[in-house]
Structure formats: structure tokens, C-alpha cells
PDB file of N, CA and C in Angstrom:
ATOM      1  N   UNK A   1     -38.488 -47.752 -10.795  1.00  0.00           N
ATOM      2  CA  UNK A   1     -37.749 -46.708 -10.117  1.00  0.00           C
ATOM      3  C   UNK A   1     -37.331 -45.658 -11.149  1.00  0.00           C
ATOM      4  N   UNK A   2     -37.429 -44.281 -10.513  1.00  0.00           N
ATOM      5  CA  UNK A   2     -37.293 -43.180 -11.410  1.00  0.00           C
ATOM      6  C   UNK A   2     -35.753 -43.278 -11.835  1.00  0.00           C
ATOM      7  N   UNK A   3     -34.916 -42.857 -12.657  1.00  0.00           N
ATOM      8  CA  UNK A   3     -33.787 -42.688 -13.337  1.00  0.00           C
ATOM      9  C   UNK A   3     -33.382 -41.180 -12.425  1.00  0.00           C
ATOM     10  N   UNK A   4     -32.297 -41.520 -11.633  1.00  0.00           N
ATOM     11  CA  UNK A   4     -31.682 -40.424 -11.023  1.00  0.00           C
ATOM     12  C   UNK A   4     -30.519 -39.835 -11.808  1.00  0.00           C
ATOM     13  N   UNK A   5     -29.970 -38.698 -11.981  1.00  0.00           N
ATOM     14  CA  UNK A   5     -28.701 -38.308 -12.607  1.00  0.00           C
ATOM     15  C   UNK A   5     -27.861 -37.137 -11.277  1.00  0.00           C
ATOM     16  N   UNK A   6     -27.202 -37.715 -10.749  1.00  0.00           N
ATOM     17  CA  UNK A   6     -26.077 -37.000  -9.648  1.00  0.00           C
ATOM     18  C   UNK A   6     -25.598 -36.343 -10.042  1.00  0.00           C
ATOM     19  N   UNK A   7     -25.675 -34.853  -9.794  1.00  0.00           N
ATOM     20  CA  UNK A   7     -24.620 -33.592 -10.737  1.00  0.00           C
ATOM     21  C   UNK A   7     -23.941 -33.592  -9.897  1.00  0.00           C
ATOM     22  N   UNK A   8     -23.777 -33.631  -8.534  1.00  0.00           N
ATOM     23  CA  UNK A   8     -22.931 -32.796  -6.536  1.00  0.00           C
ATOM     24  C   UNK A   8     -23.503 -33.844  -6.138  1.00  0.00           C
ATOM     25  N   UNK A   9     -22.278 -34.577  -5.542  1.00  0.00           N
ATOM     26  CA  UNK A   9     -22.663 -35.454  -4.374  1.00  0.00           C
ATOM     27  C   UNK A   9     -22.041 -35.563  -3.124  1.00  0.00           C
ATOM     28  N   UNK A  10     -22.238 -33.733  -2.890  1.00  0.00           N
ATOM     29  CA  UNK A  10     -21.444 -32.751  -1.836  1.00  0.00           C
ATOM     30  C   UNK A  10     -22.299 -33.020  -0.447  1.00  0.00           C
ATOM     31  N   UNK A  11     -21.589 -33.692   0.282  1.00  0.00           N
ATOM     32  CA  UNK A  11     -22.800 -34.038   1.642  1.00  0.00           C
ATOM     33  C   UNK A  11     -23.788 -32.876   1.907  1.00  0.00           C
ATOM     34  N   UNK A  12     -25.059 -32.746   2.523  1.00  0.00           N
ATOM     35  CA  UNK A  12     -25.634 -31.865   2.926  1.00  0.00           C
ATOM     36  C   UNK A  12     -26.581 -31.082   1.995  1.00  0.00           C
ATOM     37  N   UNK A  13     -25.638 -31.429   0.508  1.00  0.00           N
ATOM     38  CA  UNK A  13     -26.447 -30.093  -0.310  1.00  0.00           C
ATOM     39  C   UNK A  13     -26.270 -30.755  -1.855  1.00  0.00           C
ATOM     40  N   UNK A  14     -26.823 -32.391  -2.124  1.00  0.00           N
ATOM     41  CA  UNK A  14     -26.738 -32.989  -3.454  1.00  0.00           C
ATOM     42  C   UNK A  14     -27.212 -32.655  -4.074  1.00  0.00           C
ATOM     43  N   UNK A  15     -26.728 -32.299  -5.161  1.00  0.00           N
ATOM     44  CA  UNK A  15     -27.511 -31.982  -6.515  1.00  0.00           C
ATOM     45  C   UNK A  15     -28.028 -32.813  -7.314  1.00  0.00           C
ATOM     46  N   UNK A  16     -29.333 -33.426  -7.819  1.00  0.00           N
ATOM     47  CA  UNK A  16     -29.519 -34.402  -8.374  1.00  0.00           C
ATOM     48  C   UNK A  16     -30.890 -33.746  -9.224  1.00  0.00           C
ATOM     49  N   UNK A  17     -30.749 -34.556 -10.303  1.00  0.00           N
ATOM     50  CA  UNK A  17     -32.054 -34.632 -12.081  1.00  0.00           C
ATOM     51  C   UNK A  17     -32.244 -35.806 -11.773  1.00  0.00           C
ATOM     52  N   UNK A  18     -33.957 -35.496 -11.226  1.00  0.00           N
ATOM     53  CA  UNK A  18     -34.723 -36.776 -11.595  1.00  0.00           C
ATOM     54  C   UNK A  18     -35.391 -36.590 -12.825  1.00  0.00           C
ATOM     55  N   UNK A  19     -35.386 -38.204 -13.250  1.00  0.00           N
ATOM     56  CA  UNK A  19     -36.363 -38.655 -14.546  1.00  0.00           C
ATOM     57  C   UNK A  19     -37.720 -37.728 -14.839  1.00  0.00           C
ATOM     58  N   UNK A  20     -37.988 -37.031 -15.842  1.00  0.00           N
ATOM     59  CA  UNK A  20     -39.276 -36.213 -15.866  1.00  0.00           C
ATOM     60  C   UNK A  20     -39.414 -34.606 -15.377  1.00  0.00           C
ATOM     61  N   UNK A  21     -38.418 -34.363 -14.928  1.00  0.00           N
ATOM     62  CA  UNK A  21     -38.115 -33.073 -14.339  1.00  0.00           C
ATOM     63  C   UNK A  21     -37.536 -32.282 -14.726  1.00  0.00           C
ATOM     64  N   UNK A  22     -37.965 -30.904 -14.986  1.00  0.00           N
ATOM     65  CA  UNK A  22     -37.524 -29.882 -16.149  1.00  0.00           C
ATOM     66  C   UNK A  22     -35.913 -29.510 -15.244  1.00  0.00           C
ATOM     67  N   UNK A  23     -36.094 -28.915 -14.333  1.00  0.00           N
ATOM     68  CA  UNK A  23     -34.733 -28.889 -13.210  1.00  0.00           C
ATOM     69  C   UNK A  23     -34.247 -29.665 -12.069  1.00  0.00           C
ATOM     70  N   UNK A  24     -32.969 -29.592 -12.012  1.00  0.00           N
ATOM     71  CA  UNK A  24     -32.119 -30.887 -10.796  1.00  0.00           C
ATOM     72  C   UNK A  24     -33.233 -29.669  -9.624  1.00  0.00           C
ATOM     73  N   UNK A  25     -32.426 -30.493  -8.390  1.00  0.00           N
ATOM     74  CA  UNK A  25     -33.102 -30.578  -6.939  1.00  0.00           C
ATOM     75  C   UNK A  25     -32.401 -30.548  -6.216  1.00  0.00           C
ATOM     76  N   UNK A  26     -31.826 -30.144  -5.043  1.00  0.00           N
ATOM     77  CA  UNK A  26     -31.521 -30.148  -4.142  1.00  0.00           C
ATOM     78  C   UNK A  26     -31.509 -30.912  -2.761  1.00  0.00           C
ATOM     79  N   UNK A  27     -30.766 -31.798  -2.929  1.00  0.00           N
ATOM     80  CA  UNK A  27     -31.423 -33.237  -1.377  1.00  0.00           C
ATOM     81  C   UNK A  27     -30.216 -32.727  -0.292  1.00  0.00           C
ATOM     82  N   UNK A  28     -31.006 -32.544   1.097  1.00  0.00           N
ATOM     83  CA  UNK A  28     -29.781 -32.665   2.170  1.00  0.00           C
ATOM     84  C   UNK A  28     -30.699 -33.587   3.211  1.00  0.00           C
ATOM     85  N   UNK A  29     -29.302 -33.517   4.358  1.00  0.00           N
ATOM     86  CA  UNK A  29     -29.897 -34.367   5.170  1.00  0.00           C
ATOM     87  C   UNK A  29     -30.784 -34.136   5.948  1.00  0.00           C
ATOM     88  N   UNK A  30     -31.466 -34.861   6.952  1.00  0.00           N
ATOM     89  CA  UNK A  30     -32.597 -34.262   7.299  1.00  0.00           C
ATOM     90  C   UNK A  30     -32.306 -33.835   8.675  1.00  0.00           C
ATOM     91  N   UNK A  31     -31.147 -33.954   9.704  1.00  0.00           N
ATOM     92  CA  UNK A  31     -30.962 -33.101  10.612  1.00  0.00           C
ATOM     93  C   UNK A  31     -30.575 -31.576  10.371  1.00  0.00           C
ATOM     94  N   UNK A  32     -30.185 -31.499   8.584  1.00  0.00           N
ATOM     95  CA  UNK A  32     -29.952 -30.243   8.355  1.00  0.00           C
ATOM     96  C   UNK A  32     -31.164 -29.307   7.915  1.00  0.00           C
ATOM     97  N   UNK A  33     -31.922 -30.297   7.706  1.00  0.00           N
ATOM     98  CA  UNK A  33     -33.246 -29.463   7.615  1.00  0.00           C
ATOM     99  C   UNK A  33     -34.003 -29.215   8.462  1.00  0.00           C
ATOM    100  N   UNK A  34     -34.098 -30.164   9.766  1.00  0.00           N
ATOM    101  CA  UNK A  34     -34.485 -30.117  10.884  1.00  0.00           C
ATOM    102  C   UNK A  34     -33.728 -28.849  12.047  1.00  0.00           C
ATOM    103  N   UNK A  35     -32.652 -28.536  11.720  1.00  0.00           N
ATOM    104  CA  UNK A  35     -31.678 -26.968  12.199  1.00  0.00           C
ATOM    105  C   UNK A  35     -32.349 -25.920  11.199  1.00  0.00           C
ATOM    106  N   UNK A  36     -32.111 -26.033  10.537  1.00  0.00           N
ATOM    107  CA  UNK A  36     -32.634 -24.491   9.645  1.00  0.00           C
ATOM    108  C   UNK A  36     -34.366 -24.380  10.019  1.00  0.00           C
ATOM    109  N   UNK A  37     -35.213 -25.615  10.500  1.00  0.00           N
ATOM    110  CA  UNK A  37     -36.495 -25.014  10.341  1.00  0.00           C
ATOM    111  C   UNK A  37     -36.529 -24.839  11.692  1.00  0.00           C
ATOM    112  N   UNK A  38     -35.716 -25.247  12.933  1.00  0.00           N
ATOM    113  CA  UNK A  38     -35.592 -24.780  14.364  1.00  0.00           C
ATOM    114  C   UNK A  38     -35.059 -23.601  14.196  1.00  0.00           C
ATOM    115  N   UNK A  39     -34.221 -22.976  13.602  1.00  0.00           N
ATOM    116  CA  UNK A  39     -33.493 -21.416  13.779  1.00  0.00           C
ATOM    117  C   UNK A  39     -34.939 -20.813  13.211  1.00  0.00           C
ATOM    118  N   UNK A  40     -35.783 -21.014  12.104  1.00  0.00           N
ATOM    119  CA  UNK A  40     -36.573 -20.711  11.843  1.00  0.00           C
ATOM    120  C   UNK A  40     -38.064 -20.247  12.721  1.00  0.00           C
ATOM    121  N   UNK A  41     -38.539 -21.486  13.820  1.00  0.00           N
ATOM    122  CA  UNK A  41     -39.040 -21.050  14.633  1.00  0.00           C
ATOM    123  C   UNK A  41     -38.326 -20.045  15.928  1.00  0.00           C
ATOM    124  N   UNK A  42     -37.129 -20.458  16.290  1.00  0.00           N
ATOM    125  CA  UNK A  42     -36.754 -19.344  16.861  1.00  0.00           C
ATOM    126  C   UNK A  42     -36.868 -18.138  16.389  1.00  0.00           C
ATOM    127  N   UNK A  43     -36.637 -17.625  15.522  1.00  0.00           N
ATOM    128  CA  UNK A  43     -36.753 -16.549  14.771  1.00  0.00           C
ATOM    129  C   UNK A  43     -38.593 -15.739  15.108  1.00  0.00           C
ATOM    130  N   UNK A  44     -39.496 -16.567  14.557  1.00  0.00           N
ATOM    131  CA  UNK A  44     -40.868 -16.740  14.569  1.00  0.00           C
ATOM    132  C   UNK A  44     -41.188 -16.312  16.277  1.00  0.00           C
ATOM    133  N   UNK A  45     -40.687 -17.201  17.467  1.00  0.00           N
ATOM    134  CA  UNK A  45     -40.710 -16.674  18.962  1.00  0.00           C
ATOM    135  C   UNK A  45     -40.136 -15.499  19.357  1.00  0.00           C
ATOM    136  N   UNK A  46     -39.184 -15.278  19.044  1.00  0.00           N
ATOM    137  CA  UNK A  46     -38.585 -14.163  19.093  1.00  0.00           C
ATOM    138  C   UNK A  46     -39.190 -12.408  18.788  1.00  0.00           C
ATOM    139  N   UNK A  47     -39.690 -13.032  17.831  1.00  0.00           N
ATOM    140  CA  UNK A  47     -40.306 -11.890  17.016  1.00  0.00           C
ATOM    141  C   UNK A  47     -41.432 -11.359  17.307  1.00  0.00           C
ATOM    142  N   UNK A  48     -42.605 -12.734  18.182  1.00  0.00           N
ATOM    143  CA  UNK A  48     -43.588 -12.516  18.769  1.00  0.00           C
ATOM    144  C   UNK A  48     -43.341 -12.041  20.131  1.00  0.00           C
ATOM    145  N   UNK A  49     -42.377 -12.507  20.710  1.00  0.00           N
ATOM    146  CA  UNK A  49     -42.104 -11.783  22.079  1.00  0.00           C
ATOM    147  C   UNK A  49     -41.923 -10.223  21.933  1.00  0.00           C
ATOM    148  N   UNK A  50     -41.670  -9.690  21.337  1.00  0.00           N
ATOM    149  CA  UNK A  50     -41.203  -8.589  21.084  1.00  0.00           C
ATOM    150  C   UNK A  50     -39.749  -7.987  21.707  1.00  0.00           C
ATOM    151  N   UNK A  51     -39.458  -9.284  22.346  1.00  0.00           N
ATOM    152  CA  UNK A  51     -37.779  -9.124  22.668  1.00  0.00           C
ATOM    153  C   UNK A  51     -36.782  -9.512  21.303  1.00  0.00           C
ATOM    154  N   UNK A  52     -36.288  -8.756  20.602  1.00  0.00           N
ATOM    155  CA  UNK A  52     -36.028  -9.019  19.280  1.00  0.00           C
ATOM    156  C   UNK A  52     -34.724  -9.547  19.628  1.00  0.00           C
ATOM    157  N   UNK A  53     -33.882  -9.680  20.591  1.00  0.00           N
ATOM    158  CA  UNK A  53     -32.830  -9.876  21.197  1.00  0.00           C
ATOM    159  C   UNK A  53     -32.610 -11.325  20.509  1.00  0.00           C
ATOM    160  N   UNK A  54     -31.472 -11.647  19.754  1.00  0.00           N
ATOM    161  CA  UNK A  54     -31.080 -12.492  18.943  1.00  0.00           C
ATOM    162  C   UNK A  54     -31.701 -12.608  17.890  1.00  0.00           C
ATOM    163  N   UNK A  55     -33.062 -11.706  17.391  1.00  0.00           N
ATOM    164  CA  UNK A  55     -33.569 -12.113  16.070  1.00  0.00           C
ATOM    165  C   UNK A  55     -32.527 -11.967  15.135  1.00  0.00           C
ATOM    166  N   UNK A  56     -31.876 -10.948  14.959  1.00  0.00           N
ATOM    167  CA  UNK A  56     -31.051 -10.057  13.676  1.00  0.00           C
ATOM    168  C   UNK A  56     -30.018 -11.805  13.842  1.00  0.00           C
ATOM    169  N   UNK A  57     -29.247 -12.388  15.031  1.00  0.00           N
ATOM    170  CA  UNK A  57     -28.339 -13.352  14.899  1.00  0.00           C
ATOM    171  C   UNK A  57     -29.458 -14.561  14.115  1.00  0.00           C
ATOM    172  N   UNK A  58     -30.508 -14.891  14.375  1.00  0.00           N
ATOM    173  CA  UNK A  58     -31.229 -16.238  13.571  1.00  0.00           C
ATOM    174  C   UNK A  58     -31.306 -15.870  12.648  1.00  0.00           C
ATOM    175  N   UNK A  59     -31.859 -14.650  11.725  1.00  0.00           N
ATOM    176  CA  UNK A  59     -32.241 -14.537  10.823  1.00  0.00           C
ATOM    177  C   UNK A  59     -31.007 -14.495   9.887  1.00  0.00           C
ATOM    178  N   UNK A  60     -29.839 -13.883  10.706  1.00  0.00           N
ATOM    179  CA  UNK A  60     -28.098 -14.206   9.625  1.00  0.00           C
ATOM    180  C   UNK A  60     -27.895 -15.539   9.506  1.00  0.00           C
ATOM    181  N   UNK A  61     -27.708 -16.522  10.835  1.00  0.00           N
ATOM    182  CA  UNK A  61     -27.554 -17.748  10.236  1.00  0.00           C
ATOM    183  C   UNK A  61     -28.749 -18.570   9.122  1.00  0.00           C
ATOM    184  N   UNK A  62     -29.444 -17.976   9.119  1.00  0.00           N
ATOM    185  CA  UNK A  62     -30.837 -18.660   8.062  1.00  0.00           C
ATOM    186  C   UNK A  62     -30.469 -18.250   7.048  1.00  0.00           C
ATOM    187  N   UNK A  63     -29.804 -16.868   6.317  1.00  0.00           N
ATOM    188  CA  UNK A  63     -29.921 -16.209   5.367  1.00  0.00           C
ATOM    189  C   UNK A  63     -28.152 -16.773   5.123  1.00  0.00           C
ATOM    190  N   UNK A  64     -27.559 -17.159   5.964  1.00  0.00           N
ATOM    191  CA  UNK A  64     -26.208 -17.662   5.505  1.00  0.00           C
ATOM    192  C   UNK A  64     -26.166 -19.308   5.054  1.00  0.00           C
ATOM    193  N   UNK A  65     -26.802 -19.740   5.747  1.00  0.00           N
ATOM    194  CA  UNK A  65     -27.079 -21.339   5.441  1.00  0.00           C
ATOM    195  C   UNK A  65     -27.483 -21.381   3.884  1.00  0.00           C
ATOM    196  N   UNK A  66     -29.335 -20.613   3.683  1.00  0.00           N
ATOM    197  CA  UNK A  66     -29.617 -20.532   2.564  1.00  0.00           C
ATOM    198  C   UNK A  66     -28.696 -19.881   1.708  1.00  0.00           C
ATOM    199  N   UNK A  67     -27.900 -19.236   1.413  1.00  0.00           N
ATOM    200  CA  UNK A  67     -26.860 -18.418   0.551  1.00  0.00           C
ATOM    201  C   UNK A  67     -26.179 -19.586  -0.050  1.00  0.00           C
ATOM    202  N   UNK A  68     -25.627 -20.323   1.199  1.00  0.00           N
ATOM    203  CA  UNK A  68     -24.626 -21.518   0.998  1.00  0.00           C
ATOM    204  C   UNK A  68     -25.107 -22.389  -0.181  1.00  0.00           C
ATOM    205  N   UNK A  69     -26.692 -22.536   1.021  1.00  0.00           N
ATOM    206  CA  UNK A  69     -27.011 -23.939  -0.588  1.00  0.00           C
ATOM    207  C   UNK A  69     -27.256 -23.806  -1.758  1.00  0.00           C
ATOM    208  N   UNK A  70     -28.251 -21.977  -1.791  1.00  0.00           N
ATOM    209  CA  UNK A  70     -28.270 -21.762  -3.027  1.00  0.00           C
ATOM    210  C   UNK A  70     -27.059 -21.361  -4.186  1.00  0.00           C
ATOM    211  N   UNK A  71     -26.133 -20.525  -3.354  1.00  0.00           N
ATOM    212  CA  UNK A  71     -24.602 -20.808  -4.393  1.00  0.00           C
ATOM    213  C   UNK A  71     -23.881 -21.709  -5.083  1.00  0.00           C
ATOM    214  N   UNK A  72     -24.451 -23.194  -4.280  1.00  0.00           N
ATOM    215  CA  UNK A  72     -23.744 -24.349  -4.422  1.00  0.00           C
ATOM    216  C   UNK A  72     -24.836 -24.986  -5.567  1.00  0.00           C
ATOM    217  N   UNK A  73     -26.054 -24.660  -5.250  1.00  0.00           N
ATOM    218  CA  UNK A  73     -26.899 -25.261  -6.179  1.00  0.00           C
ATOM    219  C   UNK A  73     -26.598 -24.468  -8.107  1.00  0.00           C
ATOM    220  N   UNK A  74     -26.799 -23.490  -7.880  1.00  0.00           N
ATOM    221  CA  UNK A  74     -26.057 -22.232  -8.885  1.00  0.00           C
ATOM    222  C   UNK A  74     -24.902 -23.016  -9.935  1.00  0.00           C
ATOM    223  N   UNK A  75     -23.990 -22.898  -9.029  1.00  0.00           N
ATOM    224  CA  UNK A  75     -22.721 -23.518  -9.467  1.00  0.00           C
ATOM    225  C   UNK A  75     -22.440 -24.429 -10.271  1.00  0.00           C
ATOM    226  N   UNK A  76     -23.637 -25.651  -9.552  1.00  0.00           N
ATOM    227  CA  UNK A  76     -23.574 -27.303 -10.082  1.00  0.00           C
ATOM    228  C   UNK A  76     -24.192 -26.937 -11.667  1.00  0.00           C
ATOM    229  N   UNK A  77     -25.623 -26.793 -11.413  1.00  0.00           N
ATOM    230  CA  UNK A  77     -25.988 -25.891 -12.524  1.00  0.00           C
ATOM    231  C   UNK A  77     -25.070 -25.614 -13.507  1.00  0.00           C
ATOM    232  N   UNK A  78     -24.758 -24.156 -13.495  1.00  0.00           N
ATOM    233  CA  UNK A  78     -24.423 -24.082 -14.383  1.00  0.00           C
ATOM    234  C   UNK A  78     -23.227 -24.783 -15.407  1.00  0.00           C
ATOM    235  N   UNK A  79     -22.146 -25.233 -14.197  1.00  0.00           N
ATOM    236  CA  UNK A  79     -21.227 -25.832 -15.021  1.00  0.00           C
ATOM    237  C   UNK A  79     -21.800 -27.499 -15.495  1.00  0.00           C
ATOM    238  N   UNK A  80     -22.570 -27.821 -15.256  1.00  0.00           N
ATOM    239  CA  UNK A  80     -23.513 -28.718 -15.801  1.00  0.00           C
ATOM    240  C   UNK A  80     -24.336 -28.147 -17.011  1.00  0.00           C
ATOM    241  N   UNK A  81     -23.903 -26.925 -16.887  1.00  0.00           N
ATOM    242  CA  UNK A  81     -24.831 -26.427 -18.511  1.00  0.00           C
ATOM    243  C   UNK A  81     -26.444 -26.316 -18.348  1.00  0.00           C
ATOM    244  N   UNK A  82     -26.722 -26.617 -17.217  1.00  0.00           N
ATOM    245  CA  UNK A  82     -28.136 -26.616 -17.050  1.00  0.00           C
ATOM    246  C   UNK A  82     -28.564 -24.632 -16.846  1.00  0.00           C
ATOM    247  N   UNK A  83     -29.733 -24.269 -17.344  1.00  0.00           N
ATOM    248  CA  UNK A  83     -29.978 -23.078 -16.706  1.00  0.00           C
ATOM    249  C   UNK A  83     -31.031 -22.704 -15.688  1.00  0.00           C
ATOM    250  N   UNK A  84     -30.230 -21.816 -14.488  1.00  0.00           N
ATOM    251  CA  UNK A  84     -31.017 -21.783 -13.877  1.00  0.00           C
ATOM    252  C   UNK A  84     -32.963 -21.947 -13.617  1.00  0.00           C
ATOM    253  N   UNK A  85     -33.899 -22.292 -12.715  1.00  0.00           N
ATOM    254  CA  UNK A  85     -35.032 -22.359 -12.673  1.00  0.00           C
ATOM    255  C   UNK A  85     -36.152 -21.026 -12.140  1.00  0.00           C
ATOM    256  N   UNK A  86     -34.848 -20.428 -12.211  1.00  0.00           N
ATOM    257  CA  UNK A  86     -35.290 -19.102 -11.735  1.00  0.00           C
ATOM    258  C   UNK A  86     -34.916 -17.205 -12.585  1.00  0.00           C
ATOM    259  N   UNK A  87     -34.627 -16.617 -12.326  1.00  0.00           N
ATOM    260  CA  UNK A  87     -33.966 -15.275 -12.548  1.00  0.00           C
ATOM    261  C   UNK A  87     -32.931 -14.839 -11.611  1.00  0.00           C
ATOM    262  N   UNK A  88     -31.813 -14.410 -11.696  1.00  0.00           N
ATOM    263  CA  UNK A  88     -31.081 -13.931 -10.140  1.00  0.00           C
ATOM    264  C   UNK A  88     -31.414 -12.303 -10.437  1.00  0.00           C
TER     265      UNK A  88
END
């Protein structure tokens, strides 16, 4: 078994370094991933209907959810001293 290291073990949005891995990861649960990729196809129907009527509302809660986790992921990070895997 791989060697896990728990940075956030904030329900929904854990931060965890696995063994071999240049950056931690991000684990949530899977009804929460299962909501964000349903607002997601809504979004996707919506858009094809050409009734845009609630797109602008899916696409805020998608872009607010993701904000959330990625701030939280950010955070753990850095005060873990780790640097980001990206550029902001």
C-alpha cells in the first residue's frame, strides 16, 4: 500500500500526498462529484436548447463550487509549504 500523507481532512475537499507524487490531490466525496458533473450536464442541455434560461445560474454554481475547492486546495498548500502545481 502506497504511503498516504493527510495535509486537510476537511470533509468534501481532502487534501492528501501520495507516495511518488510530485503534488498533494484533492479527494471528495463522490455524491459531490456526482452534483457538480449533473449541474454540468445541465449546463451542456441548456445550452443546446438554446433556451439559455438558467444557464448563467449553473454555470455560477459550477464556477462557485470549483472556486471553493480550488481556494481550499491553495491554502492547504501553501501553508504546508508545498508550491503550487500550477501558475495563478
Amino acid at each position: 500500500m502506497n504511503e498516504v500523507v493527510v495535509l486537510s481532512d476537511e470533509p468534501n475537499k481532502c487534501v492528501v500526498q501520495l507516495a511518488g507524487r510530485r503534488f498533494p490531490g484533492l479527494v471528495m466525496q463522490g455524491d459531490t462529484l456526482k452534483s457538480l458533473h449533473e449541474t454540468a450536464n445541465e449546463l451542456i442541455s441548456v445550452l443546446r436548447s438554446g433556451d439559455t434560461t438558467g444557464a448563467l445560474e449553473n454555470a455560477e454554481f459550477l464556477s462557485e463550487k470549483l472556486a471553493g475547492l480550488l481556494g481550499h486546495y491553495e491554502a492547504v498548500l501553501l501553508k504546508a509549504g508545498y508550491q503550487l502545481p500550477y501558475a495563478r
